[in-house]
Structure formats: C-alpha cells, structure tokens
Protein backbone atom coordinates (compact mmCIF):
# COMPACT_ATOMS: atom_id res chain seq x y z
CA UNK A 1 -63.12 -150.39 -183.60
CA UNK A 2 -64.13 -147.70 -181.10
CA UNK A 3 -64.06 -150.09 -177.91
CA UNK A 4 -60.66 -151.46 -178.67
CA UNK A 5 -59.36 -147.76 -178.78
CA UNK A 6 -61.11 -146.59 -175.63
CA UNK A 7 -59.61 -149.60 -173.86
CA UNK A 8 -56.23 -148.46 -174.74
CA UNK A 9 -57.45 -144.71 -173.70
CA UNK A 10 -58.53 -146.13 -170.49
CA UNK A 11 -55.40 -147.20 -169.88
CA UNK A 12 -53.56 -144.36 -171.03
CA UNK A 13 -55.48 -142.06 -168.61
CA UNK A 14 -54.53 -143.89 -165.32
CA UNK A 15 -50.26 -144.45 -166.86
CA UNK A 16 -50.71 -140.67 -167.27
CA UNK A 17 -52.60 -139.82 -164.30
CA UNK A 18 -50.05 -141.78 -162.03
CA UNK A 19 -47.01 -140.54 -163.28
CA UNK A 20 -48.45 -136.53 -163.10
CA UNK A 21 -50.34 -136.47 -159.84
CA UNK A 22 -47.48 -136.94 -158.05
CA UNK A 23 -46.04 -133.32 -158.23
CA UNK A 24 -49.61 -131.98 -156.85
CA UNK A 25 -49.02 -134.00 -153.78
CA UNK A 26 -45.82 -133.41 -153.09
CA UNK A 27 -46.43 -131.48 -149.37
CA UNK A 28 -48.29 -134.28 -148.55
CA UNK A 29 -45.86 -136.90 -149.18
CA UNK A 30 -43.13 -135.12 -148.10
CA UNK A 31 -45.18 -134.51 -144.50
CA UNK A 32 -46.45 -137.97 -144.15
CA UNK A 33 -42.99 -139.71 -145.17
CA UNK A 34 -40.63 -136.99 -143.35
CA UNK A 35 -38.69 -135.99 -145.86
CA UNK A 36 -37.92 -132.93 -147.61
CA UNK A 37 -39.91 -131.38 -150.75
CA UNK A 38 -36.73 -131.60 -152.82
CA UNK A 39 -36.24 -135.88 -151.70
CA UNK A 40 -40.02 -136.24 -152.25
CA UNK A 41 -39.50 -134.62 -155.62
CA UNK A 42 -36.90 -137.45 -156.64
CA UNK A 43 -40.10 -139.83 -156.71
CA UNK A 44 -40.66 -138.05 -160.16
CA UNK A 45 -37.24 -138.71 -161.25
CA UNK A 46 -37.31 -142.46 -159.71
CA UNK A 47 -40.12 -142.67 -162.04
CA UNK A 48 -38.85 -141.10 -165.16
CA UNK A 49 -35.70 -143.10 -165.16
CA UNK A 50 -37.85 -146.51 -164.86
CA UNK A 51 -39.33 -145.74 -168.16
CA UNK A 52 -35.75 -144.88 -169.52
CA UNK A 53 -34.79 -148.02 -168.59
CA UNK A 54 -37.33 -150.22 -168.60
CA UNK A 55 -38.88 -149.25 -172.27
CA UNK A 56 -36.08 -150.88 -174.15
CA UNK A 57 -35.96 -153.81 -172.15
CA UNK A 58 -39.51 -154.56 -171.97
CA UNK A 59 -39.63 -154.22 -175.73
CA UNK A 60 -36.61 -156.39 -176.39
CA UNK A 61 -38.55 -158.92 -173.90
CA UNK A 62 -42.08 -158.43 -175.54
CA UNK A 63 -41.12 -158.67 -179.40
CA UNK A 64 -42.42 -161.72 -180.23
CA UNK A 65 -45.55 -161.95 -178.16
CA UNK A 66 -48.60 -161.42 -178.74
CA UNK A 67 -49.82 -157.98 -178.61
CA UNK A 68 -53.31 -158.62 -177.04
CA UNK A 69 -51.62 -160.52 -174.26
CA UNK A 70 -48.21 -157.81 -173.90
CA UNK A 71 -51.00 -154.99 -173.42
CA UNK A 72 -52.74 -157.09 -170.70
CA UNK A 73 -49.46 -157.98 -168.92
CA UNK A 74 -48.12 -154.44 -168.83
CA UNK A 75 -51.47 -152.76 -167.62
CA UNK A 76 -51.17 -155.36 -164.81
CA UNK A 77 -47.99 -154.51 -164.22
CA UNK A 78 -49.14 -150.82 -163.50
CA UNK A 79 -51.84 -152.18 -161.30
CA UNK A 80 -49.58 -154.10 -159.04
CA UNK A 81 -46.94 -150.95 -159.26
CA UNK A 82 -49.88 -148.72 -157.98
CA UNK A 83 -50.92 -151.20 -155.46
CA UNK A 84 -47.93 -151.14 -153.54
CA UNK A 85 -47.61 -147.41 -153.89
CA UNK A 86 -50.59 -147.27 -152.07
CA UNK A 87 -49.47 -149.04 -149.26
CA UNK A 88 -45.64 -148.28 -149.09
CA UNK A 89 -44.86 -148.02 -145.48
CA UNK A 90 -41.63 -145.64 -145.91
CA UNK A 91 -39.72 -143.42 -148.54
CA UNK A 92 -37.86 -146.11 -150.18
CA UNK A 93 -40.44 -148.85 -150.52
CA UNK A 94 -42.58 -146.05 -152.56
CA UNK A 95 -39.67 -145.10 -154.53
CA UNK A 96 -39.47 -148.54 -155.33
CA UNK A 97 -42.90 -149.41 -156.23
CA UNK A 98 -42.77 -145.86 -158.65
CA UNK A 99 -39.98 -148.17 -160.39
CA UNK A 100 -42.09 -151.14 -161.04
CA UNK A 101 -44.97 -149.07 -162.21
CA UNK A 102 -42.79 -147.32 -164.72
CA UNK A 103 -41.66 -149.95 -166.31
CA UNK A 104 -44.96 -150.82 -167.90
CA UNK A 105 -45.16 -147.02 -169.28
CA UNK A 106 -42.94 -147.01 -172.47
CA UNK A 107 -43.42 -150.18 -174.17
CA UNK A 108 -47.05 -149.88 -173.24
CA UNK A 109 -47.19 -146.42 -174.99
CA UNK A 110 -45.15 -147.18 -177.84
CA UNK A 111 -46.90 -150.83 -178.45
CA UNK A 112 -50.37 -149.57 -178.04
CA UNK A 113 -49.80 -147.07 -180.90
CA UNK A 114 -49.02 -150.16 -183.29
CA UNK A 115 -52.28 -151.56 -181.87
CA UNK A 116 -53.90 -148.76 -182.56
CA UNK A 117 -52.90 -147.50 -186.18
CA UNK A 118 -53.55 -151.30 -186.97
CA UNK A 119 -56.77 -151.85 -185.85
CA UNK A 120 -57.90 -148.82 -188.27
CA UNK A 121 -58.15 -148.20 -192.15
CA UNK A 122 -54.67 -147.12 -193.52
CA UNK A 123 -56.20 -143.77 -193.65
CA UNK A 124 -57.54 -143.30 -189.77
CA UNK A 125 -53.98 -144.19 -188.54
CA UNK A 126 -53.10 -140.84 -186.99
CA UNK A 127 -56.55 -140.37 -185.63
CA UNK A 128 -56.58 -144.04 -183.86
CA UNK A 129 -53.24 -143.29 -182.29
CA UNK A 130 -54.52 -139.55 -181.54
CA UNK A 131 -57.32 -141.34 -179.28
CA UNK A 132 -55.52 -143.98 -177.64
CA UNK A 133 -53.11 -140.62 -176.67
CA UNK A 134 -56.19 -138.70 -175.66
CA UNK A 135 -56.15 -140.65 -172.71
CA UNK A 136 -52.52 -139.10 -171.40
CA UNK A 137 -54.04 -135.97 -172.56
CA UNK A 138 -57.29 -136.08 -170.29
CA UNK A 139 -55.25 -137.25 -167.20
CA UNK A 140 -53.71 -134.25 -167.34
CA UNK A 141 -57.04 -132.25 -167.68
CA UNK A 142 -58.60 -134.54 -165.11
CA UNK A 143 -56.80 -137.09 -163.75
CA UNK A 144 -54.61 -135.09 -161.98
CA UNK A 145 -56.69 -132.46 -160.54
CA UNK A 146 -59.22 -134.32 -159.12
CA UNK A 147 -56.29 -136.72 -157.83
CA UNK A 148 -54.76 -133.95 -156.13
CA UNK A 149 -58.19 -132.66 -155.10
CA UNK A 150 -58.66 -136.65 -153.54
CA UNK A 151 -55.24 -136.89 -152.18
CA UNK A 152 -55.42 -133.50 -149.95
CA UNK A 153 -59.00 -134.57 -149.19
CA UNK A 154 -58.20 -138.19 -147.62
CA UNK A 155 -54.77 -138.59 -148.26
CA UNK A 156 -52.28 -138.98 -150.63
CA UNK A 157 -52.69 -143.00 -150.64
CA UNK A 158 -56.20 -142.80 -151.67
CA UNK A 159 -55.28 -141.59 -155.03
CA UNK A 160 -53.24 -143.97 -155.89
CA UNK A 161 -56.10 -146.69 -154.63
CA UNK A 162 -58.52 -144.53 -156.86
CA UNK A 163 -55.79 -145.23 -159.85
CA UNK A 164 -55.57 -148.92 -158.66
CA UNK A 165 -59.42 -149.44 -159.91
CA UNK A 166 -58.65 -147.48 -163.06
CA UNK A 167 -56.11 -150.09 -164.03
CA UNK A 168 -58.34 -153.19 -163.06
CA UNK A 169 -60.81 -151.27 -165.43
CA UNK A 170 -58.63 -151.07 -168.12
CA UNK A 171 -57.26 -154.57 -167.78
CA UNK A 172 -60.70 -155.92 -168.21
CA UNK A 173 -61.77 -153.87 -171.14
CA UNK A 174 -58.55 -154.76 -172.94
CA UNK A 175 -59.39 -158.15 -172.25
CA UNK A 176 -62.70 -157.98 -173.79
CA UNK A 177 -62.72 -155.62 -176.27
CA UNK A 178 -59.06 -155.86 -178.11
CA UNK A 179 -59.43 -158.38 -180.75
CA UNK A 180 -56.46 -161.61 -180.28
CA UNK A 181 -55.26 -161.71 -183.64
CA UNK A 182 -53.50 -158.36 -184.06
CA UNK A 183 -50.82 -158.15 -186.76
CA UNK A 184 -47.47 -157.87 -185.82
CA UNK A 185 -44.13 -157.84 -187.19
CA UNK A 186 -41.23 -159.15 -185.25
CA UNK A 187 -37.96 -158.01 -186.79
CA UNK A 188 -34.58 -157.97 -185.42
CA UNK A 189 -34.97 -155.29 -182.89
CA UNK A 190 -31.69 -155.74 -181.42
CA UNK A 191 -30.39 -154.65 -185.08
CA UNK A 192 -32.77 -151.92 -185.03
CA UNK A 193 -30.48 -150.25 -182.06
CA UNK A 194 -28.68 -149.20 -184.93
CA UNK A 195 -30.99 -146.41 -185.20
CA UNK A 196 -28.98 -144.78 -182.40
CA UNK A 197 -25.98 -144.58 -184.36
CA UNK A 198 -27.60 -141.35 -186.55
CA UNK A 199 -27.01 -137.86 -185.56
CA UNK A 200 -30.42 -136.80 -186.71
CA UNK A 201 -31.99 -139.22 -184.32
CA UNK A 202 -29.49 -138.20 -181.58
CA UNK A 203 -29.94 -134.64 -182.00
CA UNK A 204 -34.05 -134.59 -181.89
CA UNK A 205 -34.11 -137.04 -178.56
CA UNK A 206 -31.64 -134.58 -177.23
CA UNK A 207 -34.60 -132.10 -177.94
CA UNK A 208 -37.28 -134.22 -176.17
CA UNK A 209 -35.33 -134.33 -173.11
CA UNK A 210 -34.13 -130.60 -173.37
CA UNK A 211 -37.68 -129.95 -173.67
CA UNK A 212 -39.15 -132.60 -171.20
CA UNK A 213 -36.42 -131.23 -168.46
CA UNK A 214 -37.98 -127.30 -168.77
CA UNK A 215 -41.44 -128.54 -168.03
CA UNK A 216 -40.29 -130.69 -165.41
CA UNK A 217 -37.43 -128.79 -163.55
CA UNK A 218 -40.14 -125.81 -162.53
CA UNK A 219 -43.46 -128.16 -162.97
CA UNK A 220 -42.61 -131.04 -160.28
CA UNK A 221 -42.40 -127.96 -157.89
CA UNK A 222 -45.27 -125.82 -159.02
CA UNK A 223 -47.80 -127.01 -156.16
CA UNK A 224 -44.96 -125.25 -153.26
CA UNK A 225 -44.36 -122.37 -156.16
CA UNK A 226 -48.28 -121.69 -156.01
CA UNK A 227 -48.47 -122.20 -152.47
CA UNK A 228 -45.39 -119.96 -151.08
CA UNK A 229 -45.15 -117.17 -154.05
CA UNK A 230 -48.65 -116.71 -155.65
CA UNK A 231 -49.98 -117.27 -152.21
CA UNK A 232 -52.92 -120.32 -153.90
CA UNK A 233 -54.39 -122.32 -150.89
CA UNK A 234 -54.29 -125.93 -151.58
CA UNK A 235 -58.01 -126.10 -153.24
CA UNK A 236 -57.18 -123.13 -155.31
CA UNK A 237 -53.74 -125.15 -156.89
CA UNK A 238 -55.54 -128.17 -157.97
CA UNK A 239 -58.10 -125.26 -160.37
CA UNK A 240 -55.14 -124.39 -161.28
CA UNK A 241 -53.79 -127.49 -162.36
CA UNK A 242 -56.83 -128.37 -164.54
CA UNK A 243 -56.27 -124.97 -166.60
CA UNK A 244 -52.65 -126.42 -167.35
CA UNK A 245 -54.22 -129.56 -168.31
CA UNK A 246 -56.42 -127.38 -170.77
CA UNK A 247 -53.87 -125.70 -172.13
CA UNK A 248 -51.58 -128.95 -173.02
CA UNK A 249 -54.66 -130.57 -174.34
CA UNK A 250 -54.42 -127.38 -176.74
CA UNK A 251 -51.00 -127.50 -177.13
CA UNK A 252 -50.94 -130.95 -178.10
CA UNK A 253 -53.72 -130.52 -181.19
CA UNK A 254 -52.17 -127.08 -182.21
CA UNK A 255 -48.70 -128.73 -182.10
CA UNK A 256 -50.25 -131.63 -184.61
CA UNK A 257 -51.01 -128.64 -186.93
CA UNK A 258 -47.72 -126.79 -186.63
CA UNK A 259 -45.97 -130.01 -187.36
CA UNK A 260 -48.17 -130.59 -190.71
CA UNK A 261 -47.36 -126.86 -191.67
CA UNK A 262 -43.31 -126.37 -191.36
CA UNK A 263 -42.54 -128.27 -188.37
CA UNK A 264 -38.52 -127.07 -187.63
CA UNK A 265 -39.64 -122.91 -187.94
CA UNK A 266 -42.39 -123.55 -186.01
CA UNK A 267 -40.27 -126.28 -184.05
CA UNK A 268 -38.11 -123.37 -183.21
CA UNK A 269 -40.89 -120.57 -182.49
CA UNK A 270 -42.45 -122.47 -180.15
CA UNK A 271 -39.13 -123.07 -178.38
CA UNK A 272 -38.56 -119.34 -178.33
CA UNK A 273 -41.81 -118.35 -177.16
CA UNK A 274 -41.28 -121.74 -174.04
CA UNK A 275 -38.42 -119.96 -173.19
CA UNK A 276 -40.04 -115.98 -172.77
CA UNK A 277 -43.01 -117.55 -170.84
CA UNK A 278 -41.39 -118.72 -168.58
CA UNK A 279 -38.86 -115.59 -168.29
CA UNK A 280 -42.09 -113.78 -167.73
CA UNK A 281 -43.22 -116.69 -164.69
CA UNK A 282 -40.47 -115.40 -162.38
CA UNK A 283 -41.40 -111.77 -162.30
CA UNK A 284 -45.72 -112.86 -162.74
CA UNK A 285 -45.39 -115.28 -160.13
CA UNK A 286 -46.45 -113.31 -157.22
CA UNK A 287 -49.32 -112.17 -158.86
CA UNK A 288 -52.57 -114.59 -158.88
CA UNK A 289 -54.21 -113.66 -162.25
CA UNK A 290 -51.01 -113.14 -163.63
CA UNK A 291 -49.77 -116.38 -162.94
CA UNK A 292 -52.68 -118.45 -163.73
CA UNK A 293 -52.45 -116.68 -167.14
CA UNK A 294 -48.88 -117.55 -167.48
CA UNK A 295 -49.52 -121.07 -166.34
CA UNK A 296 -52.34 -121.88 -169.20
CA UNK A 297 -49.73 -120.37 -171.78
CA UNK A 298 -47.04 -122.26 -170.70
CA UNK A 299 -49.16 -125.31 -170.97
CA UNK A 300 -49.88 -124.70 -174.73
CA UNK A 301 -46.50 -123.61 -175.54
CA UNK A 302 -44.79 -126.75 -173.74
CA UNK A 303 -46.73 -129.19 -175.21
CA UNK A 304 -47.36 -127.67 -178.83
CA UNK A 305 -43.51 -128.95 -179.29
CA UNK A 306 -44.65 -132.76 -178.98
CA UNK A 307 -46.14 -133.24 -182.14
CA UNK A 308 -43.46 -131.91 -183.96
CA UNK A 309 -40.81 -133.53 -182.00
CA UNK A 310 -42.25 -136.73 -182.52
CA UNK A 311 -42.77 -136.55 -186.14
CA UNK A 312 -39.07 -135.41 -186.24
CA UNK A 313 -37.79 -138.75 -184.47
CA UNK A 314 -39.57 -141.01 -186.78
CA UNK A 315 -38.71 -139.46 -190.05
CA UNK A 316 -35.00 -139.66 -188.87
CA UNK A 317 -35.37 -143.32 -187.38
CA UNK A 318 -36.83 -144.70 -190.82
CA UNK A 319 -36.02 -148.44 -190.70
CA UNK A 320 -36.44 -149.19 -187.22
CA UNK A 321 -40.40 -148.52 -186.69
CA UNK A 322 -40.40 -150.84 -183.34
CA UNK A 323 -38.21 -148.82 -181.91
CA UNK A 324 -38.71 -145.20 -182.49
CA UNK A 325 -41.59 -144.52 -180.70
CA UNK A 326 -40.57 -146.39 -177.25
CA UNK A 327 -37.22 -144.64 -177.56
CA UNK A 328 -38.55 -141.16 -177.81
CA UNK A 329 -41.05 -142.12 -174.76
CA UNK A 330 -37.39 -143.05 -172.86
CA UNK A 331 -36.12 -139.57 -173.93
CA UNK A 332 -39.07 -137.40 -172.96
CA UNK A 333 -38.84 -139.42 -169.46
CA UNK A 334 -35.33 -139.08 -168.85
CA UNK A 335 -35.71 -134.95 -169.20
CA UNK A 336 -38.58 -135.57 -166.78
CA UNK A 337 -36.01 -136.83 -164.58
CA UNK A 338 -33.30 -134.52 -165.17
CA UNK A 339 -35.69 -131.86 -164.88
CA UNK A 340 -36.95 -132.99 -161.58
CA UNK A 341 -33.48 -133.38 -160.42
CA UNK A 342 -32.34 -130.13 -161.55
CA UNK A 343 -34.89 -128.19 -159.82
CA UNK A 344 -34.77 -130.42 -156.52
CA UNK A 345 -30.96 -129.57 -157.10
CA UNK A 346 -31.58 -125.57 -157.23
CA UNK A 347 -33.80 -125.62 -154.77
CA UNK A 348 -31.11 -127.32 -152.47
CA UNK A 349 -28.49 -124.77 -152.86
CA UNK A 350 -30.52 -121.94 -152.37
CA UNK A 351 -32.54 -120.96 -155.49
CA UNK A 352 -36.15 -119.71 -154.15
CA UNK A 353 -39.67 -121.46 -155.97
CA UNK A 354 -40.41 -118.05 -157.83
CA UNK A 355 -36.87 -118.34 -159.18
CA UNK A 356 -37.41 -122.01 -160.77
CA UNK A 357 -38.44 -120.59 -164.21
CA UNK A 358 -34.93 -118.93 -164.88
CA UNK A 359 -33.76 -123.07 -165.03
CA UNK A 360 -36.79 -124.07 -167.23
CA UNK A 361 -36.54 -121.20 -169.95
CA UNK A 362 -32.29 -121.73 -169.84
CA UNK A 363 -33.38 -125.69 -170.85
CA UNK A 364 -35.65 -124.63 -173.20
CA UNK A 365 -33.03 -122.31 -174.56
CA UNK A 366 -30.86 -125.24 -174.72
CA UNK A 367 -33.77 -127.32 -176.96
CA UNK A 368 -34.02 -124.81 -178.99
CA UNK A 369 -30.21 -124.39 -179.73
CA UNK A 370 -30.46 -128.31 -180.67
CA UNK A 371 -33.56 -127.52 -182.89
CA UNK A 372 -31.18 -124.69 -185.28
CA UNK A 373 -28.49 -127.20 -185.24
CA UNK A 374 -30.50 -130.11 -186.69
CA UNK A 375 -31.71 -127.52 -189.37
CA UNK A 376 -28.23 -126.74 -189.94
CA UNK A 377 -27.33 -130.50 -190.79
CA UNK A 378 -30.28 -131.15 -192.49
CA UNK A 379 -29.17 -128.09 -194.93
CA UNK A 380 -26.01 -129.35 -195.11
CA UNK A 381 -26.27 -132.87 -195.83
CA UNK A 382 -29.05 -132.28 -198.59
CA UNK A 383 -31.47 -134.64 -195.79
CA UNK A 384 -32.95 -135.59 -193.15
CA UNK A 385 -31.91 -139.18 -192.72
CA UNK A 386 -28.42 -140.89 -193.27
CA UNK A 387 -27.64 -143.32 -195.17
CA UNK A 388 -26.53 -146.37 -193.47
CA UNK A 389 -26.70 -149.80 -193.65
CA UNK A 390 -30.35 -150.21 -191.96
CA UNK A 391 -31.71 -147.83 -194.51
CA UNK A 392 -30.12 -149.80 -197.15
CA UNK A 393 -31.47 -153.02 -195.96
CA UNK A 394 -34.91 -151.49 -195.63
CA UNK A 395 -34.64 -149.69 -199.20
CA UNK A 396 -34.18 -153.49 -200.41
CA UNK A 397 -36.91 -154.89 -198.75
CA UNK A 398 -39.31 -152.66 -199.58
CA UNK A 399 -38.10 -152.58 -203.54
C-alpha cells in the first residue's frame, strides 16, 4: 500500500507548496503586478478563504462519489488553478485563479485521510495518514524554498509552472496506483452540520484559527521582514525559509507526542512559549543569527500545536467523522486569512516589519486564552463532548 500513499503525498506536496510559496515571492509579485506588498499579501488571504469556503461545499458535492475518482478530479482542479496562475495577466485574474486552486485543498486533505487510514491495517491508521501529511510537511522543507529560490531566479511564474508538472504527476500516479474500490460511507452530511452546534467544537476551531492567524499575520510578511530589518539578501531568505520548514517538520512529530502525553497542558505550554518567541522576534530581528535562531524555534513551537489541536476537534466532533477533518482544514485557513489580513492591515497604518511579531504573539495569546477556557468547560461539564441528538443517534447505531 506504499504507492497509493505516496500518490496522495505527491499531491500533498504541490497543495502545500502552492499555497506557502507565495509569501517568499511576495516582492516579486508585488513589482511585476504594481501593487503594493500589503495588496500582494491579500493573495494569501484570497487563498485561505477559498478553502473556507470551498471545503464544505466540495464535500457536500463529493459525498457520494467515488473516492478514487473525487481525488483525481480535485488534483485536476489544482492543476488547472495553477495553470492559470501561471499565466494571469493582472492582479485580479491571479487572485482569481488562487480561488479556484483553493477550492480543491480542503476536501482533498480531509478525503485523502479517509483514503489513507483505509487503505491500511486498523492498526497503521495514524501512520498512513501521517505519510499522506508528510507531503504538506516536505513542501514546507522543500517546496517552498527551492520555489522561492526558482521564482527570484526566472520569475515568479515559473514556480507556479514548476508546481503545474507536480500536479500532472500526481494526477497520474493517483490514477495508477490508488486502488477503485475504496470503502466509503455516505451518511447524511448535511445532518452532520450539527456538529457545529457544540461549544467544544466551536471553542477548539476558534483555536486553529487563533493559532493559524499568529503564524500567518507576521509569516506572509517575513520575506520584506528579512529583507528590510535582518538585512538577508534575497538568496540568504529562501536558507532561511528551509530552516523554518525544518523546524515545523519537528514541530509537527513532537506535537504528535505532546498530544499522546496530556494534550490541553501541553496544548497550553506550547501556546505560551508561541507567544514569548515571538515577543523575543521583535527585539532579535535585527540581528542575523539571532533571528534565524528565533525563526527555527518559532517553527517548532507553531506547528507542535497541530497535532494536538486536531486530536481536540475530533474527539469533540464524535458523530460526524466526514466532517471534522475538512472543517478544521476551513478553520486553520480562515486564520491564514485573517492573519494575512491583519498584518497587511498593520502594516497599512503604520506598524514597521520588525514590529509584526507584537500582532502574532497577541493572537497566540488569544489561542491560548481559548485553550484554558475549553479546560474550564471540560472540568465543568464532567466531558469533553455534549450530549446531543447526533451523539445519541450514533450511540444507537453503534450499540
């Protein structure tokens, strides 16, 4: 079952690579399109908030197909969304084609981990899902350094041609190696919306977008930050990049272990230690060692909080597993939109790059509030999840 699961990696690596790059190209979008840093900055938001929107629909759309065929249809979709990034002639027509390619992201992500876990002994679940997500991992690790590296080499366009062929790759190996008849259970997903309706489950998204909008408020601006205050020279930023991408992937596997020790105190430590980091980035800034330490560390620290956030979501959203997964991938992107917004917004009235980290760490502050008030409830209310009518219904099933 390795080939199936590298497929889905494949195509996991260019979603992730295409929706990151961006921010280390920024300049030379911004240059090339005439527009401002803070408008070409928005292209992360457009982005975020087609996910948001898209990942419900698409899965409302999707339910009852076939998986095999779904997962072929939305890594073309990325393909065509890429293509016409690479050739958008203005501002708006890229904006657009960001859209289209984000639609695919959500359902994709949050389908292909049913794949996954189901294409695997009961036991290799979490490992099958951990490779397919390896993919998003090593984008960040690769993908988007040596896109940046490409895109200030021969143009920003010619990364997102370079992404183009990943996705035709992708398509084709999903094509060959996924197997067609893939299990799959088609509930009532619109009655799974019902999910929403528990504070629990509204309380930990909150958190992924808290914590989504910290990374993203001072990380869609950290190639100008690098530039203008630590005084980097383009080459030097994209080395940069790659140690962030080396720090997340350890983030992300020390997060996993966190989680499976006490995930809300160490939930909450890690949001405490998100929030000094980057505290510390505004006054280490200006200093090169400094702030390539401070970047790696910020990398663990911000990504150490997925595993537990998404274990969080999915204990509270017990009874509606086609939907918890695709709606926490809408709530980390819409804090990836916020968070791009809110920094292009600072930025606009007057608050300097070095000073970006005071408006992460204040999010991340703000997550980690959220965090002590879900343990709060949880104390409270003897539980984690509420009992509703879903949970009933589910309770019967199963007995």
């Amino acid at each position: 079952m390795q080939l199936p699961l590298l497929a889905l990696a494949m195509a996991s690596f260019g979603i992730g690579t295409t929706e990151f790059v961006i921010m280390g190209l920024l300049p030379e979008v911004a240059a090339d399109l005439s527009v401002t840093i803070p408008a070409a900055g928005l292209l992360v938001t457009g982005y975020a908030l087609g996910v948001v929107i898209g990942a419900p629909i698409v899965a409302i759309i999707t339910n009852s197909l076939p998986r095999k065929g779904t997962l072929i249809g939305l890594a073309s979709m990325f393909v065509v969304g890429n293509f016409l990034c690479a050739i958008a002639p203005d501002y708006w027509f890229l904006m657009g084609a960001r859209v289209v390619t984000a639609f695919c992201h959500g359902a994709f992500f949050g389908i292909g981990a049913v794949v996954a876990a189901s294409l695997v002994p009961p036991k290799q679940r979490a490992s099958a899902i951990a490779l397919m997500f390896a993919g998003l991992t090593l984008a960040n690790v690769l993908g988007v350094p040596l896109g940046t590296a490409l895109g200030q080499a021969a143009g920003w366009r010619s990364t997102f041609w370079a992404v183009v062929l990943i996705g035709l790759l992708a398509v084709t190996a999903i094509a060959l190696w996924v197997p067609r008849n893939i299990p799959h259970s088609s509930g009532n997903i619109i009655r799974e919306f019902a999910v929403l309706k528990r504070t629990q489950v509204i309380l930990t998204m909150l958190m992924s977008v808290l914590a989504s909008a910290s990374l993203f408020s001072v990380f869609t601006y950290i190639a100008p930050l690098l530039r203008d205050v630590t005084g980097f020279t383009p080459h030097a930023v994209t080395y940069v990049l790659l140690l962030f991408g080396v720090g997340i992937t350890i983030g992300n596997l020390l997060g996993g272990k966190l989680a499976d020790w006490r995930l809300m105190p160490s939930l909450m430590g890690t949001f405490v230690g998100l929030a000094a980091v980057l505290v510390a980035f505004v006054f280490l800034s200006p200093f090169a060692t400094a702030a390539v330490a401070t970047v790696f560390v910020w990398g663990i620290l911000v990504f150490a909080v997925v595993a537990p956030i998404q274990m969080r979501v999915v204990d509270a959203a017990v009874g509606a597993p086609n939907l918890a997964s695709t709606l926490n991938q809408g709530a980390f992107n819409l804090g990836n939109a916020a968070g791009a917004w809110i920094g292009g917004a600072a930025i606009t009235f007057g608050i300097g790059y070095a000073d970006l980290p005071w408006v992460g760490a204040a999010l991340a502050v703000g997550a980690l509030g959220l965090c002590v008030a879900s343990q709060a409830l949880e104390r409270r209310t003897g539980g984690l999840v509420e009992a509703d009518g879903m949970v009933g219904e589910v309770a019967c099933e199963e007995g």
